[in-house]
Structures are given as C-alpha cells and as structure tokens.
Protein backbone atom coordinates (compact mmCIF):
# COMPACT_ATOMS: atom_id res chain seq x y z
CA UNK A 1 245.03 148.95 -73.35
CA UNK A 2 242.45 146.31 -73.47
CA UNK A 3 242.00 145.32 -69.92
CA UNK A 4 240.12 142.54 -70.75
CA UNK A 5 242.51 140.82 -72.89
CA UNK A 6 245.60 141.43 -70.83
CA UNK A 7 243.49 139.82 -68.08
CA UNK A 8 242.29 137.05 -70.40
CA UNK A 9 245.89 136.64 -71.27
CA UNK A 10 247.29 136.57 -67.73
CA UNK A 11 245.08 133.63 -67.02
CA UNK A 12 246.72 131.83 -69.60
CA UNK A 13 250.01 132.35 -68.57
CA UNK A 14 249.04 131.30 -64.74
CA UNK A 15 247.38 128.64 -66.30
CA UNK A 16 243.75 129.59 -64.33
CA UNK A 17 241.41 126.87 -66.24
CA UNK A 18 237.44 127.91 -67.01
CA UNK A 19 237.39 131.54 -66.20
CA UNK A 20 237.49 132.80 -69.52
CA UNK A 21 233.43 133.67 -69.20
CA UNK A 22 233.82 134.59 -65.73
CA UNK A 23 237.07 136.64 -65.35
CA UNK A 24 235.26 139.73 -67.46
CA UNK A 25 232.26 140.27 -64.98
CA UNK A 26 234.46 141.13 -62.38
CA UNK A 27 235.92 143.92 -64.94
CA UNK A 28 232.43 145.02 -65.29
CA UNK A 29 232.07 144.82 -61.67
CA UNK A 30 234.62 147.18 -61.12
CA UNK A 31 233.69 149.55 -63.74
CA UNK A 32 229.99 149.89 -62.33
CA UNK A 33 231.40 150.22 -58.99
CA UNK A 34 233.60 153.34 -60.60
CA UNK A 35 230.01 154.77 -62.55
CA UNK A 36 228.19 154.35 -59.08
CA UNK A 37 231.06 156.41 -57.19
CA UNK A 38 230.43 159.25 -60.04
CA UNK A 39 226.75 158.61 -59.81
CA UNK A 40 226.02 158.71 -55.96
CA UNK A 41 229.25 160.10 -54.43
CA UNK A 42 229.01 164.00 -54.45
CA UNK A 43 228.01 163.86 -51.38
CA UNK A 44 229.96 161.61 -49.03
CA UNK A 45 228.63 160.74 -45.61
CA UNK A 46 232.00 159.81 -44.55
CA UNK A 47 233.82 163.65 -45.24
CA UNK A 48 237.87 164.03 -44.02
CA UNK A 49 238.08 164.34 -40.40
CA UNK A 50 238.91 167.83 -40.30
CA UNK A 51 236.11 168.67 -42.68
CA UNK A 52 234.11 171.89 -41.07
CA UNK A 53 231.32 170.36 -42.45
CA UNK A 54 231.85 166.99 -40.49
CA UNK A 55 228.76 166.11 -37.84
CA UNK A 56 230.06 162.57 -37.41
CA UNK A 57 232.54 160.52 -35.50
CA UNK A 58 233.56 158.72 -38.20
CA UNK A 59 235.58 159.91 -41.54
CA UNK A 60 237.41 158.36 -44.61
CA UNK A 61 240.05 160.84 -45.16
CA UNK A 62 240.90 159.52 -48.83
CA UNK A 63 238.99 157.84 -50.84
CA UNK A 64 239.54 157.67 -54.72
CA UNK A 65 235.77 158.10 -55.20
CA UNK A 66 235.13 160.98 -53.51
CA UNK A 67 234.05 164.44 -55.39
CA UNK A 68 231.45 167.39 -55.60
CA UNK A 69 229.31 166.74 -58.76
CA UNK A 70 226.01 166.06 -59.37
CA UNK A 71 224.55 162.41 -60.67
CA UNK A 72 224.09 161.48 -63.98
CA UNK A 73 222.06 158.73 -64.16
CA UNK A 74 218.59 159.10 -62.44
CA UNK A 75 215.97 156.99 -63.97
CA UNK A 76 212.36 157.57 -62.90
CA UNK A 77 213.59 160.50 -61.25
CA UNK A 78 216.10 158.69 -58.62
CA UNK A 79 219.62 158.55 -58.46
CA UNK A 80 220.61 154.86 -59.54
CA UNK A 81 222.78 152.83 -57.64
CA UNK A 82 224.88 150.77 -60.51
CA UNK A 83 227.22 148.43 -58.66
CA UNK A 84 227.35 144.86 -59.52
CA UNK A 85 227.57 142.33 -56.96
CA UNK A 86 228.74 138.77 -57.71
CA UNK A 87 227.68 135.47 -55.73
CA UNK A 88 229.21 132.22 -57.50
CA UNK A 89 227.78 129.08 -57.44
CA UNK A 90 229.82 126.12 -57.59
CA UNK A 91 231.19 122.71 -55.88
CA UNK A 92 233.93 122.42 -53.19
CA UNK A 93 237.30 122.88 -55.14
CA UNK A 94 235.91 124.80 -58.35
CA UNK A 95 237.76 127.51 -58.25
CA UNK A 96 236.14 130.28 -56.14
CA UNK A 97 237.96 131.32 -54.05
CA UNK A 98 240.94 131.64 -57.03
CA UNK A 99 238.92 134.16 -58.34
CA UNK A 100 238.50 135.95 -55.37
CA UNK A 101 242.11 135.92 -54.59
CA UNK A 102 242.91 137.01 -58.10
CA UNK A 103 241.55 140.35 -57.29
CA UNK A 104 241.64 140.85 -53.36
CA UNK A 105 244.72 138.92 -52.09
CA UNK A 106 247.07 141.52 -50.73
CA UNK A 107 249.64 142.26 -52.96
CA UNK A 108 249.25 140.03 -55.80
CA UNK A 109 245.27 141.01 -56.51
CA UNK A 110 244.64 142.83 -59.34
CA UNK A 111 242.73 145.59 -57.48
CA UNK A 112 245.65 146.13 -54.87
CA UNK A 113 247.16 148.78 -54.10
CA UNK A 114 249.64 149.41 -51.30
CA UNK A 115 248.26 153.27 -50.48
CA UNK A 116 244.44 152.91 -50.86
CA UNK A 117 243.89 154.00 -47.62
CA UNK A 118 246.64 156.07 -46.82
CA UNK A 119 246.38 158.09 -49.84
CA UNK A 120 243.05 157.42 -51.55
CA UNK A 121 245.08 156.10 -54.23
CA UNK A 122 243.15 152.57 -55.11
CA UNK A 123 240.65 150.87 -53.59
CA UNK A 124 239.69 149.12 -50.21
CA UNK A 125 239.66 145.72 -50.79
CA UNK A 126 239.55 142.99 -47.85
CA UNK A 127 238.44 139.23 -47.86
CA UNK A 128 235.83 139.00 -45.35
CA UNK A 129 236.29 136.84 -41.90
CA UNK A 130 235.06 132.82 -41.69
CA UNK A 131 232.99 134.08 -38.85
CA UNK A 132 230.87 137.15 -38.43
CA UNK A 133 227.80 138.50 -36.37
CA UNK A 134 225.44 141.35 -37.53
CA UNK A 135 227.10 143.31 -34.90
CA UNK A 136 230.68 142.81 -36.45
CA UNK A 137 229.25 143.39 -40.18
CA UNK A 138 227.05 146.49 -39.19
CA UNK A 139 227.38 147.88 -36.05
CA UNK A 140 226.04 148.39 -32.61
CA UNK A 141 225.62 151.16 -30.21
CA UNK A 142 226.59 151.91 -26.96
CA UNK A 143 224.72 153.34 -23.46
CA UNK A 144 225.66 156.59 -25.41
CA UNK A 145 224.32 155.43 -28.22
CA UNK A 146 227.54 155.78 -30.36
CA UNK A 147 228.49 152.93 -32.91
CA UNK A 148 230.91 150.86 -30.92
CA UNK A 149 233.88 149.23 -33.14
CA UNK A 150 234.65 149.17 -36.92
CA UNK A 151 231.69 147.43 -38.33
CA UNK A 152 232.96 145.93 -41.86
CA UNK A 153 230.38 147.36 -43.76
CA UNK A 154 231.25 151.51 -43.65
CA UNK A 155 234.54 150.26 -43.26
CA UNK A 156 234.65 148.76 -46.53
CA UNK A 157 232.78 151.92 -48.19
CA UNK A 158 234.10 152.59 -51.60
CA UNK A 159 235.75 149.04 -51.42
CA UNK A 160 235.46 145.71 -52.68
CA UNK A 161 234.50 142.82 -50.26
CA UNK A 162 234.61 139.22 -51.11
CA UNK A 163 233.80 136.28 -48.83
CA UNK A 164 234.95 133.19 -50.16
CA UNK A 165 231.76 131.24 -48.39
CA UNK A 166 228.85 133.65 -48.28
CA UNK A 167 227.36 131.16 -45.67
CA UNK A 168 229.23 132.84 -43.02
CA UNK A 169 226.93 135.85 -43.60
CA UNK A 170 223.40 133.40 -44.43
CA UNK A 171 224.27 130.92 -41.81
CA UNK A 172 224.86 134.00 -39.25
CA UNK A 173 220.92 135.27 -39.63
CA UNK A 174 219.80 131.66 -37.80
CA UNK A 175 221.51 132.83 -34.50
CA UNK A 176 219.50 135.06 -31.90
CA UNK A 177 221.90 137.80 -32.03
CA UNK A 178 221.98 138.05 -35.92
CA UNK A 179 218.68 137.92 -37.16
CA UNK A 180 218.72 140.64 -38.73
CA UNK A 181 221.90 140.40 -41.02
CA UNK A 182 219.89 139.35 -43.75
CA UNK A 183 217.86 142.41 -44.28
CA UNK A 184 220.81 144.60 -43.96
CA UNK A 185 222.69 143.06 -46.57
CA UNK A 186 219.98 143.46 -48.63
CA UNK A 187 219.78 147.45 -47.95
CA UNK A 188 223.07 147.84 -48.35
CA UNK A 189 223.85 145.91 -51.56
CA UNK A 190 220.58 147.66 -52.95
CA UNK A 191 221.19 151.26 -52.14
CA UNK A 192 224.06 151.16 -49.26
CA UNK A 193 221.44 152.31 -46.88
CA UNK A 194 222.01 150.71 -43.22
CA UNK A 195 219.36 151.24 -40.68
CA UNK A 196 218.20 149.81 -37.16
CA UNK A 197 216.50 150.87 -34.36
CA UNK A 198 218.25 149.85 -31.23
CA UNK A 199 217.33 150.45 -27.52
CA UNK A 200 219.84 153.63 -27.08
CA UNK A 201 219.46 154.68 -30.58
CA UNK A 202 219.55 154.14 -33.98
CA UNK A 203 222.43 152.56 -36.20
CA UNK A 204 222.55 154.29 -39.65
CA UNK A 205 224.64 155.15 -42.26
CA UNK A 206 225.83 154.85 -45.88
CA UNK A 207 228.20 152.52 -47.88
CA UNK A 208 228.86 151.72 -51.33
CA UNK A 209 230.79 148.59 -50.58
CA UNK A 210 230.98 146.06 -53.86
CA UNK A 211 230.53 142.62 -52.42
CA UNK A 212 231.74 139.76 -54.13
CA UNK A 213 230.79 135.95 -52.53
CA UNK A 214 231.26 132.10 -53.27
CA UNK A 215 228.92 129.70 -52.18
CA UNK A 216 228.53 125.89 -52.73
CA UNK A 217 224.96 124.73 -54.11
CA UNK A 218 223.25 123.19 -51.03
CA UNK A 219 224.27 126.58 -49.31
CA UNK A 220 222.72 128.94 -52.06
CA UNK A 221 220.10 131.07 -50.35
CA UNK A 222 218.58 133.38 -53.50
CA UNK A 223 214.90 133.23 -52.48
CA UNK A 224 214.91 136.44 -49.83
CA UNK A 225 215.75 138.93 -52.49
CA UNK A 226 219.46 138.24 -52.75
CA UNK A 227 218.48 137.62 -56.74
CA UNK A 228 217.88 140.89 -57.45
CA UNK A 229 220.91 142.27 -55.79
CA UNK A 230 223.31 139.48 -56.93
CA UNK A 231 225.08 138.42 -60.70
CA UNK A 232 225.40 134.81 -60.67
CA UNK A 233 228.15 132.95 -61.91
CA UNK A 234 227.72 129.37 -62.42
CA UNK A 235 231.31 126.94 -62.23
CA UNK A 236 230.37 123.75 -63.03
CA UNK A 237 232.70 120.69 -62.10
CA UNK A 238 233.17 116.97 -63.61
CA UNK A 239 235.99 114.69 -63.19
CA UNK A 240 237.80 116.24 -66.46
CA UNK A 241 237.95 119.30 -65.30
CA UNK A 242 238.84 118.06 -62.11
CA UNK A 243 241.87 116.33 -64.60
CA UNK A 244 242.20 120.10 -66.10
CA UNK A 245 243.15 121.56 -62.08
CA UNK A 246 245.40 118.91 -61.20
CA UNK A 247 247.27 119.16 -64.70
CA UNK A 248 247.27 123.18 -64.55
CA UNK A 249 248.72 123.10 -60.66
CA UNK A 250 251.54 121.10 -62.09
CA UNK A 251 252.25 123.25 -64.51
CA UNK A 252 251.76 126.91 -62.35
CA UNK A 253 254.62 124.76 -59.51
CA UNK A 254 256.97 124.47 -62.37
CA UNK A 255 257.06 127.89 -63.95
CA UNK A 256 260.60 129.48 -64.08
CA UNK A 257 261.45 132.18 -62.70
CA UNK A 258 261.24 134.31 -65.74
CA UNK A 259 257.93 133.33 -66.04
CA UNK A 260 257.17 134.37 -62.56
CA UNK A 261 258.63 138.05 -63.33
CA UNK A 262 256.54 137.94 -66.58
CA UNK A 263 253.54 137.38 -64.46
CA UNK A 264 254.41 139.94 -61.98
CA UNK A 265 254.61 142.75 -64.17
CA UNK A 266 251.86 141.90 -66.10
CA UNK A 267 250.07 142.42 -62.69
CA UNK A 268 251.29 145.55 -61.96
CA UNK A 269 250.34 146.78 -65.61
CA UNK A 270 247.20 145.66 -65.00
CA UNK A 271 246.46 147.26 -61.09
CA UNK A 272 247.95 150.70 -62.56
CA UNK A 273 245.59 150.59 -65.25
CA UNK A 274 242.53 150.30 -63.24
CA UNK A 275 243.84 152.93 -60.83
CA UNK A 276 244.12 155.23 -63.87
CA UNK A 277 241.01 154.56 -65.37
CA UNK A 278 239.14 155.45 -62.18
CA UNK A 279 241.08 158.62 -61.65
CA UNK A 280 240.75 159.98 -65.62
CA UNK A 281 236.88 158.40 -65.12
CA UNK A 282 236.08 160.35 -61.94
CA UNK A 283 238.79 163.48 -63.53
CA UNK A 284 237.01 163.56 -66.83
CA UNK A 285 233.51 162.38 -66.59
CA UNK A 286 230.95 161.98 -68.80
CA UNK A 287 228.24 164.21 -69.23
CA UNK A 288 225.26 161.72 -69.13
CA UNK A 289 224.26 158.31 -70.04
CA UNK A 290 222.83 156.74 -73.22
CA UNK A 291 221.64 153.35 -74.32
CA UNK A 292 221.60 151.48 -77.61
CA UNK A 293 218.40 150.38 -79.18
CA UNK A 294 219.90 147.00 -79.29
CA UNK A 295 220.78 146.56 -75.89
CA UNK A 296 217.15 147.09 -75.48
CA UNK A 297 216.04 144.58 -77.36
CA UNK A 298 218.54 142.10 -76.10
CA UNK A 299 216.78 143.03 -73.09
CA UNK A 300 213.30 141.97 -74.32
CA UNK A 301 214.38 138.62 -74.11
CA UNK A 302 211.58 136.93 -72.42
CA UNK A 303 214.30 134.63 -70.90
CA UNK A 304 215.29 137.92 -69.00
CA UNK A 305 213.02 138.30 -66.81
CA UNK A 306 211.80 141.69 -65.38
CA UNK A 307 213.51 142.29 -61.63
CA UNK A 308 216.69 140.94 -63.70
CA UNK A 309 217.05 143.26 -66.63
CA UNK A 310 218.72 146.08 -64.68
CA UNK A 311 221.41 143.79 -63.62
CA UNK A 312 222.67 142.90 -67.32
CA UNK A 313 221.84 146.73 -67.98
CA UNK A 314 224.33 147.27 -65.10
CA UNK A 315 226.88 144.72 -66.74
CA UNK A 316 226.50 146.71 -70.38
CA UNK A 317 227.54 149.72 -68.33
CA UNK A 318 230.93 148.24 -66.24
CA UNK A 319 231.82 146.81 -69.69
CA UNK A 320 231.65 150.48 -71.12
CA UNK A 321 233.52 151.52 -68.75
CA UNK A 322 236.59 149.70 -68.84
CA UNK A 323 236.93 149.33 -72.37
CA UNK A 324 239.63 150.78 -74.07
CA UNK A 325 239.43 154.15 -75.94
CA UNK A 326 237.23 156.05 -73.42
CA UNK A 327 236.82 159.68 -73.84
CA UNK A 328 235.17 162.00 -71.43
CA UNK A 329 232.90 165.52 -71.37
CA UNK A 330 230.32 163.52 -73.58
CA UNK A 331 227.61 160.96 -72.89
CA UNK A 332 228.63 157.67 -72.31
CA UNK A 333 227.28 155.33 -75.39
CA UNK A 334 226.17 151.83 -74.14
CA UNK A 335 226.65 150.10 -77.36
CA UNK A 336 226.31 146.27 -78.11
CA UNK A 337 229.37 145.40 -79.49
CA UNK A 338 229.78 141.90 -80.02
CA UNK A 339 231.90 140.86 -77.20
CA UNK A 340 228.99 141.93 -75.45
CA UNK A 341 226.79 140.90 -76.40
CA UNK A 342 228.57 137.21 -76.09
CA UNK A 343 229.34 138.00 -72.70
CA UNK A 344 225.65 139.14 -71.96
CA UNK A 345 224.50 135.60 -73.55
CA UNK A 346 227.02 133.32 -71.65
CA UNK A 347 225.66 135.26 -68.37
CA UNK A 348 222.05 134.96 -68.79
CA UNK A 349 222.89 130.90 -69.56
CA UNK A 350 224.08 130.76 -66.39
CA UNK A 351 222.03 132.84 -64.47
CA UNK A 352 219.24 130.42 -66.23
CA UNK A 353 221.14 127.47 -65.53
CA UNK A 354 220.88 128.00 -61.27
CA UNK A 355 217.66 129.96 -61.43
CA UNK A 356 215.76 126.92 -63.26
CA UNK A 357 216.86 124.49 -61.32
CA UNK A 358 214.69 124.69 -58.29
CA UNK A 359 211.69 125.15 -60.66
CA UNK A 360 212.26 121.51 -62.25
CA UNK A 361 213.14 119.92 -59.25
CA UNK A 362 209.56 120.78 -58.01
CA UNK A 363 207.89 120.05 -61.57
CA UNK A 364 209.73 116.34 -61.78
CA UNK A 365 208.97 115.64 -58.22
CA UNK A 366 205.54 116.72 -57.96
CA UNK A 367 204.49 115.98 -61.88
CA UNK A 368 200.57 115.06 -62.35
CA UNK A 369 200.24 115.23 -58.62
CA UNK A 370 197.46 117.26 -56.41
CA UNK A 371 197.86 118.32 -52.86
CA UNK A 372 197.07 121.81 -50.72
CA UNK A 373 198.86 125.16 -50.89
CA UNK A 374 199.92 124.98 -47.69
CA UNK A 375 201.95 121.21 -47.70
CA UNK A 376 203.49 122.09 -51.31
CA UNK A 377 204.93 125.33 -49.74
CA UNK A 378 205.94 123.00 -46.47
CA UNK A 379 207.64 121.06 -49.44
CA UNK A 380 209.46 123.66 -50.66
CA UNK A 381 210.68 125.33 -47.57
CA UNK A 382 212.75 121.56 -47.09
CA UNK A 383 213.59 121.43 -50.43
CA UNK A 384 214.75 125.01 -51.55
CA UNK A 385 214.63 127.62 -48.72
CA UNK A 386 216.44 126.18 -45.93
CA UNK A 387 213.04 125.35 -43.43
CA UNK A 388 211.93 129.40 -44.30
CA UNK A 389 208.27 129.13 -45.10
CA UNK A 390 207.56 132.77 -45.58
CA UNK A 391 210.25 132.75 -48.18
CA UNK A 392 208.85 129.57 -49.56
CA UNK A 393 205.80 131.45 -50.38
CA UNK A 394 207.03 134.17 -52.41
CA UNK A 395 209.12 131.54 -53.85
CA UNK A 396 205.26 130.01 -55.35
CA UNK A 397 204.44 133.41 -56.11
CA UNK A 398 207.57 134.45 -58.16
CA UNK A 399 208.10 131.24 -59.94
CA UNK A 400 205.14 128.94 -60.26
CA UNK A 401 202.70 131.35 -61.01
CA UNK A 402 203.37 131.99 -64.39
CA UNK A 403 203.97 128.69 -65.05
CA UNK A 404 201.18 126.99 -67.46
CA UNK A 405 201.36 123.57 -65.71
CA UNK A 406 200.75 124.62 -62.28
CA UNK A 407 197.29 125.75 -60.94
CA UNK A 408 195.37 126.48 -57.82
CA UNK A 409 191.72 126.42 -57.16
CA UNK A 410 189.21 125.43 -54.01
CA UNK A 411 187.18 122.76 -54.34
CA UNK A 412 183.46 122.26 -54.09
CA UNK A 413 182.42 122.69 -50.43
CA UNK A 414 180.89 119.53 -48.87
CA UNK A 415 179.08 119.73 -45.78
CA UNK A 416 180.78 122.48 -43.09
CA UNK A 417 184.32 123.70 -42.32
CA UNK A 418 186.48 125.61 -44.51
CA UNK A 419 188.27 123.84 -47.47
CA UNK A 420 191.80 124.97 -47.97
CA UNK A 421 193.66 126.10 -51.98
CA UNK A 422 194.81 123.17 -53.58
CA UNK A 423 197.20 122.80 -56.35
CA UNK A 424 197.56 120.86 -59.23
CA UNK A 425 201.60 120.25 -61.41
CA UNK A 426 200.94 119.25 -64.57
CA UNK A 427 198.43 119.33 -67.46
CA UNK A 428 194.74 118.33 -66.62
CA UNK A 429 191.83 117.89 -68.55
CA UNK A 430 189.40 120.35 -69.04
CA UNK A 431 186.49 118.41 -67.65
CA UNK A 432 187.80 117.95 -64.09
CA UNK A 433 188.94 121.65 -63.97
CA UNK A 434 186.79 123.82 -61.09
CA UNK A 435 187.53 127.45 -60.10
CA UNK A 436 191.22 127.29 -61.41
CA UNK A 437 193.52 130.06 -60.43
CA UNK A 438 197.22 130.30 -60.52
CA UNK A 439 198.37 129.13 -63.57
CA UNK A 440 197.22 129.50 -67.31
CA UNK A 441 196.28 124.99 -67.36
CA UNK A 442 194.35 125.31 -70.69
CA UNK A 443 195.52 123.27 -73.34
C-alpha cells in the first residue's frame, strides 16, 4: 500500500482543497515519531505498573513503542531524537484545524484507534485544551514533593498532540504562574527531557510526545528557538481559495451515503495500515541507518540553512519509513527518490516563505537608514518578537548578521562619554565607512 496516495486520494474524495503539499509531512511525521520510538525507547521511564523494576508512581502499561533494544542512530556519539514537530502558519479559516482533525479527531482521525491505551494497540492522540498553565502541561509537586495531577505532557508520551492555536501554550508564558512553559516546551520537543526545580523538589521526567500546532501569523512566536524544533507549513489564503472552501463544503454536505461508506472504509484501511507498519517497524527493525549522497547535497543548499538541515534530514527519514515495500534486518536506505525530493523542495519554499518575511520587513522599513543597536533591536522586539528584547537580540544575531547590507560599527569618539554601536541597512559608500562590523557592506 502506498499510504501516501490512499491519503492523497481520500482528500479528494472529501473534497479537502490545498493539502496536497501538506497532507504528506504529517506521514513523515508519524514515521519519524515510529524511528524515534525504535531509536530512544529501550528504555522506558514509564515501565508497566507491576514492573519489579518500577521506582516511580507513574506507569504506561501499553504502549505500542515500547521494547528492549539498543539505538540505531547516534550521530556524534548521541542517541538522536528524530521526531518531527509541525507548527502551521496560516489566516483565520485556512484550514488548520481540518488538518488537525484529519488525524486526531476521535474516531474519524486517521491515527485513531479505539484501544491505544487499553491495549497499546495505536497511538495516544488528544487535541490539546483552549486554555492551559505550565502546571497543567508539565506538572507540579506537592508538600511531599510528588507530581500532583496528570500533566499533559508524560501523559501524552508516545502520542501525538495537536493544538489547533499554539497561542494557548505562547500566550500562557506572559502570566506569573507560567513563565516558564516556554523553556519546557522547548526541552521536551528537543529531547523529551522535562526538568524544574521547585521548592519541595524537583519535577522531571521523560516524554516523546509528537506535537503538532496551528497558529495565525500575528501570533507566530519562532524567535526563542521554536525554529529549530518546529517544520513549518505555510497555508496561504486569497479570496479564490476562499471561493475553493465554500464550493468544496457544498459539495462534502451533499455526498450520498455511499460515498460516506466509501470514505469510511477508506479510513479504516488507512488507520490499520499505520498500526501495522509500526508494529512490523518496531517487530522487524532495521539494523542501522544510511544516507544517500544526494540527500546530502540537496542538503548543501545554501537556502538550507545550518540549525535547519536536520529537520528535512528528519523528513527524508519519516518518508522512508512509511513508504511502501519496507523490509527489515537491514539498514534503512534514505534515498532521494523523486517524490522526495519534490516534497523536500515545496517544504523548504515554505519554510523560506515565513522565515524571510521578518527579514524584509526590517530591510524595506529601515532601507538606507542609520540609528543605534540598541533602538533597532527596541524596533524589532514591537515588530517581530512580541515586546521580548532578549529574543530580539538573537533575532539581529541569527538573521542580520550575515546579511551584506546591514553593518555595525562605533563612531569616532568626540569629547567624553561612551558612544553606543550603531547600525547602518543598506549599501554605503566606501568613503564614509569607519570601524564596520556586522555585515560584509563592501561593494
């Protein structure tokens, strides 16, 4: 079975419109979430509750991941954690949450399965509350200093969570008793590590939750390292496609009910495929990991830049995964085959198309125009960061300062005090150029 067409082709027939370029990173998703379960789960924090090994209060009796071998994919000597998170970007009424639903709604998701938990037999999958506090996503500690409740994040271990507005978690970090939820979901997307100090003890544990988000543009908060952890997928919206919904909902109220049943078993193909993928994956393993020359050099792209190559590596490896044909008890060959590769090159667009953004807003606002360090990062910190000015500072250093049209220097000092860094956006001549840093400005 090709998963990817029989997904492909149950969009058609639900009528979904634009997801064509989006629908097959969630595949990929899954399938690095299934390599990072054979990668990092031999041991499980979380072993059966009647485990003699248990030293814990807390257990996941079954869990489809769960198994006793070693790793095999440990570049520079560490085990690597593979899973591919997903934040989309996109307008009010784009279609994110559809996606969302198409793989986490109870029942009808694609990833469903009505004895995860019981049995082990699928995954956990939830869609995440409209409000949450840091306490509620990652636990606190009593006078005893136990974890009190069922924090969401080593609930959700082995699981898929999606919030259709990732601002609940963002906008939850400006309130006293949250600031911290930031930093934890960046732990625990980059290596499920979850860690705090508290005044009775310490909150800790592990998770390899798969989180998958939504967020609208003026909400998009990438500049604390949520880049590096997060695939972006880019839904753009204009009044056609706007046409496109409206005709496609007509069309999805008047389907028959033969088409309905069509629909429904084409689902339940589909969630019993990934269920047996995952077992005959984790069953039949393979015995290491290897990577095609040209995936490399697709990788060389310089419009791939360096903290995001292992995140389209990570996509070449879901892909593997779920296509059809796999065989076990041999490496697994990362080859660029040209779907692919076309799905690697519609991805980086995207990822391009949001990234680059902030970076010419600031060029076309500030173009040809001189003023200090510290009121262009001011600037920025309205503009981009939401009022964070230490995040508006790495956000100079990681994407101005390889820029050739921006520069930094200190002017000549005239009579006493101590004269600030100014910048300069745009091209100057050589002449009036003194003790530039920053940026390459020669022309």
């Amino acid at each position: 079975m090709d998963v990817f067409k029989e997904v492909e082709d149950l969009c058609d027939a639900n009528h979904y419109v634009d997801v064509k370029d989006k629908v097959p990173i969630f595949l990929c998703s899954i399938g690095t979430h299934i390599f990072n379960g054979l990668n990092k789960c031999g041991f499980c924090p979380h072993i059966p509750s009647d485990h003699p090994d248990r030293v814990n209060d807390w257990a996941i009796d079954n869990c489809i991941l769960r198994h006793d071998k070693p790793p095999i994919y440990t570049p520079m000597s560490h085990v690597a954690d593979t899973r591919l998170h997903i934040m989309m970007r996109g307008v009010k009424g784009s279609g994110k949450s559809i996606l969302i639903q198409m793989f986490l709604a109870p029942r009808t998701g694609l990833l469903y399965h009505a004895n995860a938990e019981d049995l082990g037999m699928g995954f956990r999958t939830d869609i995440g509350p409209n409000s949450i506090t840091e306490a509620g996503m990652f636990g606190s500690i009593n006078d005893e200093g136990d974890i009190v409740g069922r924090p969401l994040a080593r609930e959700m271990c082995g699981g898929f969570l999606g919030f259709e507005e990732m601002s609940t978690l963002l906008d939850a970090s400006k309130k006293e008793h949250s600031v911290d939820i930031k930093n934890q979901l960046l732990t625990s997307t980059d290596n499920g590590r979850v860690k705090k100090v508290m005044r009775d003890g310490w909150v800790r544990y592990l998770t390899r939750y798969t989180v998958w988000g939504g967020t609208q543009p003026g909400r998009m908060d990438l500049e604390s390292g949520l880049d590096r952890r997060f695939f972006i997928i880019d839904i753009e919206m204009n009044d056609d496609k706007g046409m496109l919904y409206k005709e496609a909902q007509i069309k999805a109220s008047n389907m028959t009910n033969a088409e309905r049943a069509d629909n429904a078993e084409m689902t339940m193909k589909i969630q019993k495929w990934i269920i047996k993928r995952t077992l005959e994956f984790m069953d039949n393993p393979p015995t290491g990991i290897q990577f095609s020359d040209e995936l490399g050099e697709w990788l060389m792209n310089p419009r791939v830049h360096s903290h995001e190559a292992d995140l389209f590596r990570r996509l070449a490896i879901g892909y593997t995964v779920m296509r059809e044909g796999y065989e076990g008890g041999k490496p697994l060959m990362i080859e660029m085959t040209p779907y692919l590769r076309n799905l690697l090159d519609r991805s980086l667009d995207m990822r391009r198309q949001v990234m680059d953004k902030d970076v010419d807003l600031i060029k076309n606002t500030f173009w040809n125009s001189e003023m200090t360090r510290r009121n262009l990062i001011k600037e920025i910190a309205s503009m981009i960061t939401n009022r964070d000015y230490q995040a508006a500072k790495q956000w100079v250093e990681s994407n101005l300062h390889n820029k050739p049209w921006f520069s930094e220097y200190r002017p000549e000092s005239k009579g006493r005090g101590r004269k600030g860094i100014k910048v300069f956006i745009g091209y100057r001549p050589k002449e009036q150029k003194q003790e530039w840093g920053g940026g390459d400005a020669e022309y």
